[in-house]
Protein backbone atom coordinates (compact mmCIF):
# COMPACT_ATOMS: atom_id res chain seq x y z
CA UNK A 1 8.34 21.17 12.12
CA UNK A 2 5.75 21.40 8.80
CA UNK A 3 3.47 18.61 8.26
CA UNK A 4 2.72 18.44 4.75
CA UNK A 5 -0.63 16.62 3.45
CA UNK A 6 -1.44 15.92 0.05
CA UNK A 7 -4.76 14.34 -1.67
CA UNK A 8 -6.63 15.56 1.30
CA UNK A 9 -10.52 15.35 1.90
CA UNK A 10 -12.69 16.40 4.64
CA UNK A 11 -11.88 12.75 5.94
CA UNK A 12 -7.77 11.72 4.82
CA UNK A 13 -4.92 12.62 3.40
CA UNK A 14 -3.09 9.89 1.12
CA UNK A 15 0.07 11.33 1.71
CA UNK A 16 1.36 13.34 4.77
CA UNK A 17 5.42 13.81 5.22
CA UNK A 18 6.75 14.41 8.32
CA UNK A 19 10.58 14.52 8.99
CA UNK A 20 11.48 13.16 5.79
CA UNK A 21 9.12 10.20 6.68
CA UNK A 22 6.09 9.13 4.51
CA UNK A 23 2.30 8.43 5.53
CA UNK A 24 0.16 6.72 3.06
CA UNK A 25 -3.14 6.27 4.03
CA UNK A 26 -4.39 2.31 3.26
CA UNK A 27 -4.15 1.47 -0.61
CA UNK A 28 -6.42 -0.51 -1.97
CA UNK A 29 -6.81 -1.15 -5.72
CA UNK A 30 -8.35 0.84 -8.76
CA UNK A 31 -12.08 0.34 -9.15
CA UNK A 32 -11.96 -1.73 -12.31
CA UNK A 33 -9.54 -4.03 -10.53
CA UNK A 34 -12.46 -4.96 -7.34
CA UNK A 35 -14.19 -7.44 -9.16
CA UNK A 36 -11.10 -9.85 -9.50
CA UNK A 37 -8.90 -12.00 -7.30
CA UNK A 38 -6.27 -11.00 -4.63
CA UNK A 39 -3.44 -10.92 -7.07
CA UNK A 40 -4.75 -9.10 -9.71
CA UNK A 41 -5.87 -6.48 -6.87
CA UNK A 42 -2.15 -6.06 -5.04
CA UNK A 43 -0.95 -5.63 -8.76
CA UNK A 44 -3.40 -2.81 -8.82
CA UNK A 45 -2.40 -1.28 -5.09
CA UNK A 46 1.08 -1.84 -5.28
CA UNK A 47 0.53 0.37 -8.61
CA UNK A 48 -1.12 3.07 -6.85
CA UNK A 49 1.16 2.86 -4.09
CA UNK A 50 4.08 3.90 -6.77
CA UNK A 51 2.07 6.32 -7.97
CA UNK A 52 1.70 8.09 -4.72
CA UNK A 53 5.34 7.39 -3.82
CA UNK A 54 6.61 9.04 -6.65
CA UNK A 55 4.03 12.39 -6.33
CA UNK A 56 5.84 12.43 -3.09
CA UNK A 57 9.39 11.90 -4.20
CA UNK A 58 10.18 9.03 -3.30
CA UNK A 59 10.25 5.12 -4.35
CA UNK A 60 9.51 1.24 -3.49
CA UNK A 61 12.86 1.12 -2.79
CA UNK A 62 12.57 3.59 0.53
CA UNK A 63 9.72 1.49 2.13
CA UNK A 64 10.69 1.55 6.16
CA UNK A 65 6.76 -0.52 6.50
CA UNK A 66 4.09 -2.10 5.41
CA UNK A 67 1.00 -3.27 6.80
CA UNK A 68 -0.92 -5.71 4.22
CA UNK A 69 -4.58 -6.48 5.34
CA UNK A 70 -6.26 -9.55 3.75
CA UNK A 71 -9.83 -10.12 3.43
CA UNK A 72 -8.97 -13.98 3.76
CA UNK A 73 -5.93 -14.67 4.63
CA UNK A 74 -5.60 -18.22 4.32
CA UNK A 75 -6.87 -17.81 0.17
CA UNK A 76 -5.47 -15.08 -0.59
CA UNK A 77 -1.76 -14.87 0.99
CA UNK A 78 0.11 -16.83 -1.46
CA UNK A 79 -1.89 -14.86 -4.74
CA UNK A 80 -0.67 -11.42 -2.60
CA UNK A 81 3.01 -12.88 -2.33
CA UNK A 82 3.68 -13.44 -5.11
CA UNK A 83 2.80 -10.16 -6.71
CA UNK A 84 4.73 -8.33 -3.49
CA UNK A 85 7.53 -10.92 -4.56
CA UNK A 86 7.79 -9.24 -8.26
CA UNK A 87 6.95 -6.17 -7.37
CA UNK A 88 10.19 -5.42 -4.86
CA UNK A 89 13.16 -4.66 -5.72
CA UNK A 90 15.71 -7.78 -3.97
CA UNK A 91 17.60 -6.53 -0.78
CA UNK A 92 14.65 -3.67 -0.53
CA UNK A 93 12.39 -5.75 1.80
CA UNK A 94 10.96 -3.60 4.40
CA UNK A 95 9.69 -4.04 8.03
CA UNK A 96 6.11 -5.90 7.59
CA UNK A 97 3.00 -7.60 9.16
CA UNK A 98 0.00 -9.29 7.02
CA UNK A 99 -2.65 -9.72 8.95
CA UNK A 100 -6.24 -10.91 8.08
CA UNK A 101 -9.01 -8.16 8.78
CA UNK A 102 -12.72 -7.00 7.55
CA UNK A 103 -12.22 -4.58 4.90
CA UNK A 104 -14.56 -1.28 4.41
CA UNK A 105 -16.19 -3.12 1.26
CA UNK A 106 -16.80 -6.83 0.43
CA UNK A 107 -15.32 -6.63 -2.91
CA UNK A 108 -12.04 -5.37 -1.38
CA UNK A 109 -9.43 -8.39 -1.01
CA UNK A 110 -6.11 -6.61 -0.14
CA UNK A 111 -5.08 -2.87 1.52
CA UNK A 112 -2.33 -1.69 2.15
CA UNK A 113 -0.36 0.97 4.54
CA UNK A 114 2.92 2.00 3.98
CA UNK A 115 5.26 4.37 5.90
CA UNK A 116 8.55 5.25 3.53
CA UNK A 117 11.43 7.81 3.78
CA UNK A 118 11.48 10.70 1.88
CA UNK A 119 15.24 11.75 0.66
């Protein structure tokens, strides 16, 4: 079985397929979006999220997981919501945890990781 890997570096890929089954590495959002709050950043990761979805043929709407980090959990879950809460399509919801963790950079509020099928 082929393992494909797109957007690689010596470090990641932020895509590899398997099976028909999606990898994206964590999404965070765009670098002019790191210097406001939580909902203005999952706005920006859910949009690169898409982005990378469709480069890999596929959509929200085949989301098997997600795993949201927040920086602060107890600030910033509600702001993070509701963005997720526009942002999916109804009867789409997939598998999910939120948990609060330490992000790579203090100016980083919300990542994401999502696993998705490919058709």
């Amino acid at each position: 079985m082929s393992i494909q890997r797109q957007h690689t570096n010596k470090r990641m890929s932020q895509i590899v397929i398997h099976q028909n089954t999606l990898y994206l590495a964590g999404q965070v959002a765009a670098d002019d979006y790191l210097d406001r709050d939580a909902g203005a950043q999952t706005r920006s990761t859910l949009g690169e999220i898409e982005k990378l979805l469709d480069a890999a043929g596929t959509d929200k709407t085949r989301i098997l997981s997600v795993t949201i980090y927040l920086k602060d959990i107890d600030a910033d879950f509600e702001a993070m919501n509701t963005e997720w809460d526009q942002w999916l399509p109804a009867g789409t919801a997939p598998a999910r945890a939120t948990v609060e963790a330490k992000l790579c950079e203090p100016e980083i509020l919300v990542e994401m990781s999502v696993i998705a099928a490919v058709p």
